[in-house]
Protein backbone atom coordinates (compact mmCIF):
# COMPACT_ATOMS: atom_id res chain seq x y z
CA UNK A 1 -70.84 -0.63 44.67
CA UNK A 2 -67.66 0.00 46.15
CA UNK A 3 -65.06 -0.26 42.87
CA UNK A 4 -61.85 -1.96 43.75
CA UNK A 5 -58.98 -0.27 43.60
CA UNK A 6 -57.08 0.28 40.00
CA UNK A 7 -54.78 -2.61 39.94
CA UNK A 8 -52.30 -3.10 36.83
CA UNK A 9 -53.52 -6.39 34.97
CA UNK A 10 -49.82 -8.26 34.62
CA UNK A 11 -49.02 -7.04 38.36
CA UNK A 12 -52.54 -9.11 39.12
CA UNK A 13 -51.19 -12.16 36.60
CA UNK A 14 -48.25 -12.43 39.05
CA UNK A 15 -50.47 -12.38 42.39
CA UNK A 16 -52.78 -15.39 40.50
CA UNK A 17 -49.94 -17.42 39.48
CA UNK A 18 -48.32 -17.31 42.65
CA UNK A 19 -51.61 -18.17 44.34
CA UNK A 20 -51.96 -21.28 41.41
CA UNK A 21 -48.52 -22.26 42.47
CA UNK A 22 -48.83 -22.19 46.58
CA UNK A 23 -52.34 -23.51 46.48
CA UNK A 24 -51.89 -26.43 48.49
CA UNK A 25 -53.96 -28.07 51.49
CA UNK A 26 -57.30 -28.49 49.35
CA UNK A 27 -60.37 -25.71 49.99
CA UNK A 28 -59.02 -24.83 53.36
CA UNK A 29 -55.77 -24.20 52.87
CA UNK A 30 -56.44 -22.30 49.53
CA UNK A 31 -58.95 -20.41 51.04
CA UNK A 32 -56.59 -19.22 53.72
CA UNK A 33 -54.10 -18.31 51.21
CA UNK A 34 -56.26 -16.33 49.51
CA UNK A 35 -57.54 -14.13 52.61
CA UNK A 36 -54.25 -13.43 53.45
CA UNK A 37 -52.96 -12.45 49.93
CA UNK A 38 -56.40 -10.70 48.44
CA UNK A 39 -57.84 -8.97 52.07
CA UNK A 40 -54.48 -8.57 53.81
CA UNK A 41 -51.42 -8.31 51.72
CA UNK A 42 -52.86 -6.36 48.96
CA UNK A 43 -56.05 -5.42 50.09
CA UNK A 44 -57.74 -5.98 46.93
CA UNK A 45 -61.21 -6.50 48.35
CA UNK A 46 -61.85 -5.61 52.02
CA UNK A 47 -63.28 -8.44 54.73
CA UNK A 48 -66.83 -7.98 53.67
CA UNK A 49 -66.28 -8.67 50.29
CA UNK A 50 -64.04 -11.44 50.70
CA UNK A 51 -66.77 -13.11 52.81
CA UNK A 52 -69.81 -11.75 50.88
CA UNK A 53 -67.76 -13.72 47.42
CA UNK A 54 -66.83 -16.77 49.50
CA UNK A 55 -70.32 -17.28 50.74
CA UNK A 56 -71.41 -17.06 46.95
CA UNK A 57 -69.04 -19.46 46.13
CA UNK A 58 -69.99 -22.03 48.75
CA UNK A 59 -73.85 -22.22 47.40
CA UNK A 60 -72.07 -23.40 43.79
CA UNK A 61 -71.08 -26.68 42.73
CA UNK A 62 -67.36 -26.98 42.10
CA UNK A 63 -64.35 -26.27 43.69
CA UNK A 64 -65.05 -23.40 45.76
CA UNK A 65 -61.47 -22.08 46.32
CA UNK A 66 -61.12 -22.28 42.22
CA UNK A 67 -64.24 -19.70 42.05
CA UNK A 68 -63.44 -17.83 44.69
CA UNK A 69 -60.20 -16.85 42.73
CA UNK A 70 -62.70 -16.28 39.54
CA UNK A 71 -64.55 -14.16 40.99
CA UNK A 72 -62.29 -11.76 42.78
CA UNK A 73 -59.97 -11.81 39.07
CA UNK A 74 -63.77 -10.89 37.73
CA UNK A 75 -64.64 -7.88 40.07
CA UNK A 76 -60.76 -6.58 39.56
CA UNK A 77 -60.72 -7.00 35.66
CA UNK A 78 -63.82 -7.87 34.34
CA UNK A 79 -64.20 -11.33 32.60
CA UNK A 80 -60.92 -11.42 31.22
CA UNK A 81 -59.58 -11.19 35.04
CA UNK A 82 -62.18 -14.28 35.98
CA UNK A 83 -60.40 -16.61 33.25
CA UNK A 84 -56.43 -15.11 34.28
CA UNK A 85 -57.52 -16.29 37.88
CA UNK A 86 -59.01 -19.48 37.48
CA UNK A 87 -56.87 -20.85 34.91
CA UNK A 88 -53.50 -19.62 36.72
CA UNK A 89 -55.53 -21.18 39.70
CA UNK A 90 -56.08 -24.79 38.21
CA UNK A 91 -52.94 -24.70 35.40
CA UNK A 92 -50.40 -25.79 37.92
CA UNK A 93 -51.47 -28.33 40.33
CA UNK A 94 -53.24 -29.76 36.73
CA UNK A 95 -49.71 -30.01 34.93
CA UNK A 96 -47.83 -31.88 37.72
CA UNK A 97 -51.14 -34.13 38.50
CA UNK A 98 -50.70 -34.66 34.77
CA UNK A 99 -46.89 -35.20 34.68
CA UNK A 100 -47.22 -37.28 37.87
CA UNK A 101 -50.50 -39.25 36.26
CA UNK A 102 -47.94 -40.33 33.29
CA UNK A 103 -45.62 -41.29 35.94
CA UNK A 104 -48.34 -43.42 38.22
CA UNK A 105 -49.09 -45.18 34.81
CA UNK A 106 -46.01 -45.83 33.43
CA UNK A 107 -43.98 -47.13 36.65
CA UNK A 108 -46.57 -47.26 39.75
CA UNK A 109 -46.35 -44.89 42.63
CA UNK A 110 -44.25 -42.08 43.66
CA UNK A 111 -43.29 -42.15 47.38
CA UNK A 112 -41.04 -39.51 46.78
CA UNK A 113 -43.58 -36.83 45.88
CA UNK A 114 -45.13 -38.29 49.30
CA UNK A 115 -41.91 -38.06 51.12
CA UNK A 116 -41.26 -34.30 49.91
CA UNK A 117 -44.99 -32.88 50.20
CA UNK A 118 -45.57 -34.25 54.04
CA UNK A 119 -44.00 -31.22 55.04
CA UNK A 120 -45.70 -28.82 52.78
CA UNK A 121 -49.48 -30.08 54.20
CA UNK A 122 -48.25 -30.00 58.06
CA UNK A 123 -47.49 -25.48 56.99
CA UNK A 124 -50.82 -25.82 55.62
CA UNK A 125 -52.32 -26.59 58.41
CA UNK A 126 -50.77 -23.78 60.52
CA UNK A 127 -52.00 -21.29 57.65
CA UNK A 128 -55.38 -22.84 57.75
CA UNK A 129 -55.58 -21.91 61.51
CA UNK A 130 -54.46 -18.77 60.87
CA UNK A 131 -57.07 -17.71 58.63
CA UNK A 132 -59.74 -20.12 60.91
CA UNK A 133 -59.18 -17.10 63.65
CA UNK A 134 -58.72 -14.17 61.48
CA UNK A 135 -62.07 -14.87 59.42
CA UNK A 136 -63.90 -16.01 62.48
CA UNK A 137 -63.04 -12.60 64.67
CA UNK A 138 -64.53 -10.79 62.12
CA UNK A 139 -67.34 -12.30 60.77
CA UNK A 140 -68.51 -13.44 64.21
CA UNK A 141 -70.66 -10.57 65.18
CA UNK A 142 -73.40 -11.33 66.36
CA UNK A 143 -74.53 -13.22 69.28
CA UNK A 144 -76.43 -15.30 66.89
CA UNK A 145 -73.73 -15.71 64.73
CA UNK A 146 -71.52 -17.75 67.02
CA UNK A 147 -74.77 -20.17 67.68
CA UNK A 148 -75.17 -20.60 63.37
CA UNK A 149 -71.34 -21.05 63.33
CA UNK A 150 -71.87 -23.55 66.11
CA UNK A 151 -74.89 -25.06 64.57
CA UNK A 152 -73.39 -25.43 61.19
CA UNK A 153 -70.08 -27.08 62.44
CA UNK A 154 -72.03 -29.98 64.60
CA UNK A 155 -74.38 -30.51 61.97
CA UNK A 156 -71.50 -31.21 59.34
CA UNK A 157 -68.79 -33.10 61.73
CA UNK A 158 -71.33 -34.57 63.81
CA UNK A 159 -74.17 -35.64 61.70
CA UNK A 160 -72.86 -35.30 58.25
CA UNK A 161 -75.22 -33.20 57.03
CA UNK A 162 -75.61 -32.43 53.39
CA UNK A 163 -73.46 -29.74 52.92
CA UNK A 164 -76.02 -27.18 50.60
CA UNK A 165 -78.91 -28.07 52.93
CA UNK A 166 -76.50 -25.77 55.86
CA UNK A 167 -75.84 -23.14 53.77
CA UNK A 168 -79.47 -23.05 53.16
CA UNK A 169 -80.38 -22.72 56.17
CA UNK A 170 -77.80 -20.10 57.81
CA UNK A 171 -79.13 -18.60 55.07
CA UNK A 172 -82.73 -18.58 56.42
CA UNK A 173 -81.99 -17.89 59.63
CA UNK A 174 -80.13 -15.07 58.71
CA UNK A 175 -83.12 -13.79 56.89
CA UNK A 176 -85.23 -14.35 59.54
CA UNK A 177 -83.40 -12.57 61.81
CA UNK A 178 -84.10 -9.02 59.79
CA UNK A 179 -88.06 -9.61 59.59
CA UNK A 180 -88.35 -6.09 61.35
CA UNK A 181 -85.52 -4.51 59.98
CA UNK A 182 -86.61 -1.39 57.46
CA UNK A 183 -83.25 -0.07 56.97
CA UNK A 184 -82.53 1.46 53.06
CA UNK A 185 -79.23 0.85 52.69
CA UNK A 186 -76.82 3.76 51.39
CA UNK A 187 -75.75 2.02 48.26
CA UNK A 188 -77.96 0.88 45.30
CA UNK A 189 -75.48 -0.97 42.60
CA UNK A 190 -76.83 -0.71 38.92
CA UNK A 191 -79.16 -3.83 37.86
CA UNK A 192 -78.52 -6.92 35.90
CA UNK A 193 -79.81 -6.83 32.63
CA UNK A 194 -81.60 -9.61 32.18
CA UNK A 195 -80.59 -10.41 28.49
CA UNK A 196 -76.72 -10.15 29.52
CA UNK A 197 -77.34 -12.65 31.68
CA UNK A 198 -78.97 -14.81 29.12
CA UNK A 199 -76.10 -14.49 26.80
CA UNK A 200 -73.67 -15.52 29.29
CA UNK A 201 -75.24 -19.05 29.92
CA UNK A 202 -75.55 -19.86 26.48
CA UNK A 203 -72.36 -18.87 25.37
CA UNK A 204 -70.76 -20.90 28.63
CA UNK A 205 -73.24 -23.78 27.78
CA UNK A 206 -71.69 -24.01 24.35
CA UNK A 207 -68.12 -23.64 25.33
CA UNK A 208 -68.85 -26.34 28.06
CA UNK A 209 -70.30 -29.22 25.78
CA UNK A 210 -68.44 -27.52 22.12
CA UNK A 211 -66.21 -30.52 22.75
CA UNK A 212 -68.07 -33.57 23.68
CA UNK A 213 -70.29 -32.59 20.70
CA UNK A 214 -67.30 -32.47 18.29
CA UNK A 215 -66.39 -35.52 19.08
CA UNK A 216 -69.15 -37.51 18.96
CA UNK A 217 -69.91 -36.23 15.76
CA UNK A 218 -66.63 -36.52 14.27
CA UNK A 219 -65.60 -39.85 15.79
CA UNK A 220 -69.12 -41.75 17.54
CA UNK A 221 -70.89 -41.29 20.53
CA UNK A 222 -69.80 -44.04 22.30
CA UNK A 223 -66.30 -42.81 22.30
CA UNK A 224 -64.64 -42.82 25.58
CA UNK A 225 -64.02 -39.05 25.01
CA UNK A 226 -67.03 -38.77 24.80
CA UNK A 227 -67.91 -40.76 28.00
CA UNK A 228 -65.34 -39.26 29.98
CA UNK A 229 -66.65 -35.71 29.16
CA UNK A 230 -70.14 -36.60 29.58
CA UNK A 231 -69.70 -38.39 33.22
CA UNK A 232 -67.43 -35.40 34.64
CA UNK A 233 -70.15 -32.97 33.48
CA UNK A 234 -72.49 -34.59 35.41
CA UNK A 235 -70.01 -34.91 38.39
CA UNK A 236 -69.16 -30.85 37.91
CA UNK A 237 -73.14 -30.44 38.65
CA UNK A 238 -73.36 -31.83 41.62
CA UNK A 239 -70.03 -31.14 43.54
CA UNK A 240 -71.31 -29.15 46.16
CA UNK A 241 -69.16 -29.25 48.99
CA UNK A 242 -65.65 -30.14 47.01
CA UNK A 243 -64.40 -33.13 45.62
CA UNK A 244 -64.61 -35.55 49.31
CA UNK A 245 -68.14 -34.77 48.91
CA UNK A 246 -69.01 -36.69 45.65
CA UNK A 247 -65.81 -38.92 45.70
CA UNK A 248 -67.57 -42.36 46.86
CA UNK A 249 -69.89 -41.58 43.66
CA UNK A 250 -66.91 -40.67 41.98
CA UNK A 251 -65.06 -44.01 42.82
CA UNK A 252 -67.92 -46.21 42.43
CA UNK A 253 -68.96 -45.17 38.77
CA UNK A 254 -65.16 -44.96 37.77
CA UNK A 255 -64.54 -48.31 39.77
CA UNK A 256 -67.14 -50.83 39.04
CA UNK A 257 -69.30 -49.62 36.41
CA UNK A 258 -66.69 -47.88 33.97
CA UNK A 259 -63.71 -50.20 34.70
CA UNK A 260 -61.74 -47.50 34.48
CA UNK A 261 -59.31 -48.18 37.70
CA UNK A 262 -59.34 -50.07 40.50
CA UNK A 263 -59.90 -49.09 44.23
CA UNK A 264 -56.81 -48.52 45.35
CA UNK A 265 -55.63 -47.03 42.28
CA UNK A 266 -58.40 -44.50 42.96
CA UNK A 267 -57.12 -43.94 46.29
CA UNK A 268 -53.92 -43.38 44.86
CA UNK A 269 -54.92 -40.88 42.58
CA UNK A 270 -56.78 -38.84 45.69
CA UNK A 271 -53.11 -38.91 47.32
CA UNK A 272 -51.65 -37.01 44.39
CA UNK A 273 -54.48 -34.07 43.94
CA UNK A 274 -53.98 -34.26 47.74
CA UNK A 275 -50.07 -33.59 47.37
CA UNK A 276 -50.26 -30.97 44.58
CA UNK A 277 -51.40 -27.26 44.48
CA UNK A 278 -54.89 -26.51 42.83
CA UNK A 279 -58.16 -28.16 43.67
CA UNK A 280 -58.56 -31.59 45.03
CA UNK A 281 -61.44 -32.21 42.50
CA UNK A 282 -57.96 -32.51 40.23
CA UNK A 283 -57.81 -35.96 41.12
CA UNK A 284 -60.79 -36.57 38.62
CA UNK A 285 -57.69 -35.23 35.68
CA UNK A 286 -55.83 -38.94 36.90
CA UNK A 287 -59.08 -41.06 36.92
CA UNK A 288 -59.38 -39.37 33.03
CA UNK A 289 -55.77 -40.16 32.12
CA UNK A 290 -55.85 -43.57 33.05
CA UNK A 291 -59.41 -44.27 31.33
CA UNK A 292 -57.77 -43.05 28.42
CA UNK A 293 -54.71 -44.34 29.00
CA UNK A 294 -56.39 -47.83 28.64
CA UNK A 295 -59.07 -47.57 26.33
CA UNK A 296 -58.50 -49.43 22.86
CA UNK A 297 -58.89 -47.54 19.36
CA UNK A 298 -56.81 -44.54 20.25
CA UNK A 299 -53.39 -43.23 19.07
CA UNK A 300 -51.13 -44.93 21.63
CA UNK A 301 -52.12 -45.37 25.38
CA UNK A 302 -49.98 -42.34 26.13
CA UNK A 303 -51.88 -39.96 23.73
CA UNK A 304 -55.09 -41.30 24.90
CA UNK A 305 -54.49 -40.33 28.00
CA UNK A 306 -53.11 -36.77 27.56
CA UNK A 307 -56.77 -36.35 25.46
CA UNK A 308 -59.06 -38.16 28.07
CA UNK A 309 -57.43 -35.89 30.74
CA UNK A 310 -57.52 -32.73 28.84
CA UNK A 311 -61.47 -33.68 28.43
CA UNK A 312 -61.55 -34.17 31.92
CA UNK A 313 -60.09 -31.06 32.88
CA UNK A 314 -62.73 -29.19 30.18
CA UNK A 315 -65.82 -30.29 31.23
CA UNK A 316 -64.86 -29.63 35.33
CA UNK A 317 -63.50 -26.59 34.96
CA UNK A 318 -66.10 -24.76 32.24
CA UNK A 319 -68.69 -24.94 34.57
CA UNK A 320 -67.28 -23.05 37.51
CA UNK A 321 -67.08 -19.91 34.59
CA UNK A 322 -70.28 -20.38 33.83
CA UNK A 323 -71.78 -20.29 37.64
CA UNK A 324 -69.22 -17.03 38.31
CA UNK A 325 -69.58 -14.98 35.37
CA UNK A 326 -73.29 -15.49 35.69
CA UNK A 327 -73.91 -14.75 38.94
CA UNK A 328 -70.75 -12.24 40.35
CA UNK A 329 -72.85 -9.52 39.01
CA UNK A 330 -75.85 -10.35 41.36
CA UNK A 331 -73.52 -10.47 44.31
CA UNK A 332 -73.27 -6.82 45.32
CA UNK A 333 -76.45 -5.98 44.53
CA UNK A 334 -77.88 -9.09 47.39
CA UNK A 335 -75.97 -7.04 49.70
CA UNK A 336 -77.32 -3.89 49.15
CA UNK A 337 -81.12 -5.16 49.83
CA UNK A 338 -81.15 -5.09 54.19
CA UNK A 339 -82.86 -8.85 54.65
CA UNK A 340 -81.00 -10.65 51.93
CA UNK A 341 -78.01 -8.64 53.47
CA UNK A 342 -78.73 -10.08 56.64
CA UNK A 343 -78.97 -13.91 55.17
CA UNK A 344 -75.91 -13.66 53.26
CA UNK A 345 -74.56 -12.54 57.30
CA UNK A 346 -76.14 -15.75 58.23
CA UNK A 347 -74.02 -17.99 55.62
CA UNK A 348 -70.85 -16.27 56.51
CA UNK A 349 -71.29 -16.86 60.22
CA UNK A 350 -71.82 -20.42 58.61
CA UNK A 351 -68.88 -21.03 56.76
CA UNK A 352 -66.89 -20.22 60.32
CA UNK A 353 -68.34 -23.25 60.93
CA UNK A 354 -67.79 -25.11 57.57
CA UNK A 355 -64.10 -23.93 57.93
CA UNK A 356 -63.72 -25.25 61.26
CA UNK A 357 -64.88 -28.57 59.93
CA UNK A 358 -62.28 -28.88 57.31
CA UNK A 359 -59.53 -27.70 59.25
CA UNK A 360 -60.58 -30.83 61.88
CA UNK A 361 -60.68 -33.16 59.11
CA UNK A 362 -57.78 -31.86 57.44
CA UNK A 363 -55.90 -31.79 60.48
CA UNK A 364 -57.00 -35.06 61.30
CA UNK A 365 -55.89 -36.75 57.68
CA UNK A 366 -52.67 -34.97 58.05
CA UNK A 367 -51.74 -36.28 61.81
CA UNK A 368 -52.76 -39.78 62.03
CA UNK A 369 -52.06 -42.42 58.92
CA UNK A 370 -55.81 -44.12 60.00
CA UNK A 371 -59.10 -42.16 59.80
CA UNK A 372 -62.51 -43.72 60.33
CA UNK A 373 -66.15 -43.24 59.98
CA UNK A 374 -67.90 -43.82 62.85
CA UNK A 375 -71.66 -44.13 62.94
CA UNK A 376 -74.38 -44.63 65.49
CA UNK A 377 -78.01 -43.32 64.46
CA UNK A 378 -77.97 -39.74 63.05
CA UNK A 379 -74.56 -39.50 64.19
CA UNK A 380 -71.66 -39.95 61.75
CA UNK A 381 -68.00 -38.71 63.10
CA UNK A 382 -65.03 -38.88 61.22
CA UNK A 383 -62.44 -40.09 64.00
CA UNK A 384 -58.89 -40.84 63.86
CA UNK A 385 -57.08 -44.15 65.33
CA UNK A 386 -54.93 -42.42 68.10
CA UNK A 387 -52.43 -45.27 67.61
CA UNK A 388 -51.33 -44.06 64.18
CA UNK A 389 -50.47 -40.62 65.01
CA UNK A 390 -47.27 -39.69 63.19
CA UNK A 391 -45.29 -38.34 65.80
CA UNK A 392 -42.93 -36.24 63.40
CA UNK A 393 -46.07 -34.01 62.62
CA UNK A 394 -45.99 -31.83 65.81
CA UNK A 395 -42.75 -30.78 65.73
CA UNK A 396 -43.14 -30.12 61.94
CA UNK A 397 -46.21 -27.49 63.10
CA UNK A 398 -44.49 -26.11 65.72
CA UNK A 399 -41.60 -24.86 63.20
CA UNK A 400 -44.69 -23.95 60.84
CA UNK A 401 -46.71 -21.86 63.70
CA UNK A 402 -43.40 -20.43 65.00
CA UNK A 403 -42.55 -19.35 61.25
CA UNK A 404 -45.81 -18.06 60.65
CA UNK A 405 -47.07 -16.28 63.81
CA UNK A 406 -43.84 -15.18 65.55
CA UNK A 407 -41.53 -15.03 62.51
CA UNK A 408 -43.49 -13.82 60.14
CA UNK A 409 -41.61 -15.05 57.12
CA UNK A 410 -44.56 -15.35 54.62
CA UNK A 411 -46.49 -18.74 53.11
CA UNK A 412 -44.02 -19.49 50.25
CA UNK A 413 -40.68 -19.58 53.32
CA UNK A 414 -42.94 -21.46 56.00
CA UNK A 415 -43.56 -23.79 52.76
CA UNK A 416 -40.18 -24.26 51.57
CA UNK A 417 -38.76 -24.99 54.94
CA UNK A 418 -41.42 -27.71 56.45
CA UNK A 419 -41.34 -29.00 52.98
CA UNK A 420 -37.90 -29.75 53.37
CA UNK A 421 -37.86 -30.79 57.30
CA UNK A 422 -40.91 -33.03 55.96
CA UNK A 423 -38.83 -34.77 53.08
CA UNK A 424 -35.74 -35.54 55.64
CA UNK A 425 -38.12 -36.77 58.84
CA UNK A 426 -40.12 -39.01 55.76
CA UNK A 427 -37.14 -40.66 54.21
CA UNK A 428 -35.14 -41.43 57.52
CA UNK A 429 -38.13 -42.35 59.12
């Protein structure tokens, strides 16, 4: 295995927390971010890496952005690198979802945070293209990689296919392609022992559940700790695809069979994780906070809250260490065997085509204040309502592409000034 380059631990603490802090824009946006800072910037892992880990993190449930930033702290420093990534990843987009949580429940909602963060996902979107054609000139090299690319974007936008059943099958195809190929590739990393392996799900499996356990011992079992943490373990299992994927399930069991919030509420709490760095599946940290913000028995609405979100955050966030630090190791050595080589190829050509999805339907949330679902037979588009196109968003990505492409001042200046042109075109508007 190629070893990464020797990189000072506290110089990589800075690179994660800056990433934590400019993570906006949800998995597109953060995966951009991440290309640009890990493969181009520093040059921390080169383009097949980056791709080989992203495709990885794509077959996982979770945030995939979140363990993508596990996974290259992991191969740079080991396990302690994996937890200085992910948790400078999540800790602040969770502390102002938090702050702004206490906020939502004390005195309602917070246009301004709207108002000033407009701007901020308009840059996104001009970073998000950015990486759309960097990653998809070089992972595009095949002939039959532009028709999997191709394939995989019409079968998510068009027909709303289940996201893991794609990745699959890129996957297959890309395996399939290499029936005849024989080649022994020129790099054999060391294997997996099996009994590491072992020990690192069952020590991740106890750190996972360690508090739900506690406190239905300590307390009872029907404690809403204790539901909370149970309900967003189950959630963390099957989040394939990020958090739009399981959020009607999401809504409905927080909605009408917990009582936890109401509908809009819950749509309110989506605008904040959607307004905040870190990973959208944040916004389950507000459905937590207000479930224990409103449950009876505990010590104050306000501390019941801070403990049903802190819960919340556990049992989301535990598993993605568990998936990473179990499987990272496995990663490299895929790529070394020629036909699994050749389906992990597959995926990648794939996720050109997963990325061009979001970007569409990130684009399309940004632009237009209406977005439907549209379904006839097999086919179900997401399409926008041309009527409700905010007008001051072109403009806004003009100054964010001209920033970006020509200018070339860097992510945090193209942030700070749209974020600002946002907030002054949103409150005279």
């Amino acid at each position: 295995m190629e070893q990464p380059p020797e990189i000072s631990y506290f110089r990589a603490l800075k690179v994660w927390a800056r990433i934590g802090v400019l993570s906006f824009g949800g998995p597109a946006g953060q995966i951009a971010l991440m290309h640009r800072t890990l493969v181009d910037e520093h040059k921390w892992l080169s383009e097949q890496q980056f791709l080989n880990a992203l495709n990885f993190c794509m077959l996982l449930p979770g945030p995939e952005a979140m363990q993508l930033a596990t996974y290259a702290g992991w191969r740079l420093h080991g396990v302690k690198g994996g937890l200085a990534a992910g948790l400078l990843f999540v800790i602040p987009g969770a502390l102002i979802v938090l702050a702004l949580s206490v906020i939502y429940a004390l005195f309602g909602k917070v246009p301004l945070v709207t108002a000033l963060f407009f701007g901020i996902k308009v840059a996104v979107l001009a970073i998000v293209i950015e990486a759309l054609l960097r990653i998809s000139k070089r992972a595009l090299k095949r002939s039959a990689d532009w028709w999997i690319a191709g394939l995989a974007f019409a079968a998510l936008f068009i027909v709303n296919a289940p996201f893991p059943l794609v990745v699959i099958a890129a996957g297959i195809a890309g395996f399939w392609l290499a029936r005849n190929d024989r080649r022994i590739m020129d790099h054999s990393p060391e294997a997996v022992r099996w009994s590491s392996t072992v020990l690192t799900i069952a020590l991740w499996l106890v750190i996972w559940f360690a508090p739900v356990g506690l406190v239905a011992w300590l307390i009872y079992p029907d404690h809403i700790l204790v539901t909370t943490g149970l309900f967003f373990s189950k959630l963390a299992v099957v989040t394939f695809g990020g958090a739009y994927a399981v959020l009607a399930y999401m809504g409905q069991q927080a909605v009408e069979s917990y009582g936890w919030l109401t509908a809009p509420e819950m749509i309110d709490g989506l605008g904040l994780a959607e307004t905040t760095p870190g990973p959208l599946i944040l916004v389950t940290e507000f459905v937590g906070f207000l479930a224990g913000f409103r449950a009876s028995g505990l010590l104050g609405s306000l501390t019941g809250g801070l403990m049903a979100a802190g819960m919340t955050l556990w049992v989301t966030f535990a598993p993605c260490f568990l998936w990473i630090f179990t499987g990272a190791p496995y990663v490299e050595r895929l790529q070394s065997m020629p036909r699994m080589s050749s389906a992990l190829a597959g995926i990648t050509a794939a996720v050109v085509g997963v990325i061009l999805n979001l970007t569409i339907w990130f684009a399309m949330h940004v632009m237009f204040a209406k977005v439907d679902r549209v379904a006839a037979g097999l086919i179900h588009l997401t399409w926008p309502q041309w009527v409700t196109i905010d007008w001051g968003t072109l403009p806004l990505l003009a100054v964010a592409v001209v920033t970006l492409f020509r200018l070339q001042l860097g992510v945090p200046a193209t942030l700070a000034i749209c974020a600002l042109l946002g907030a002054g075109w949103k409150l005279l508007a």
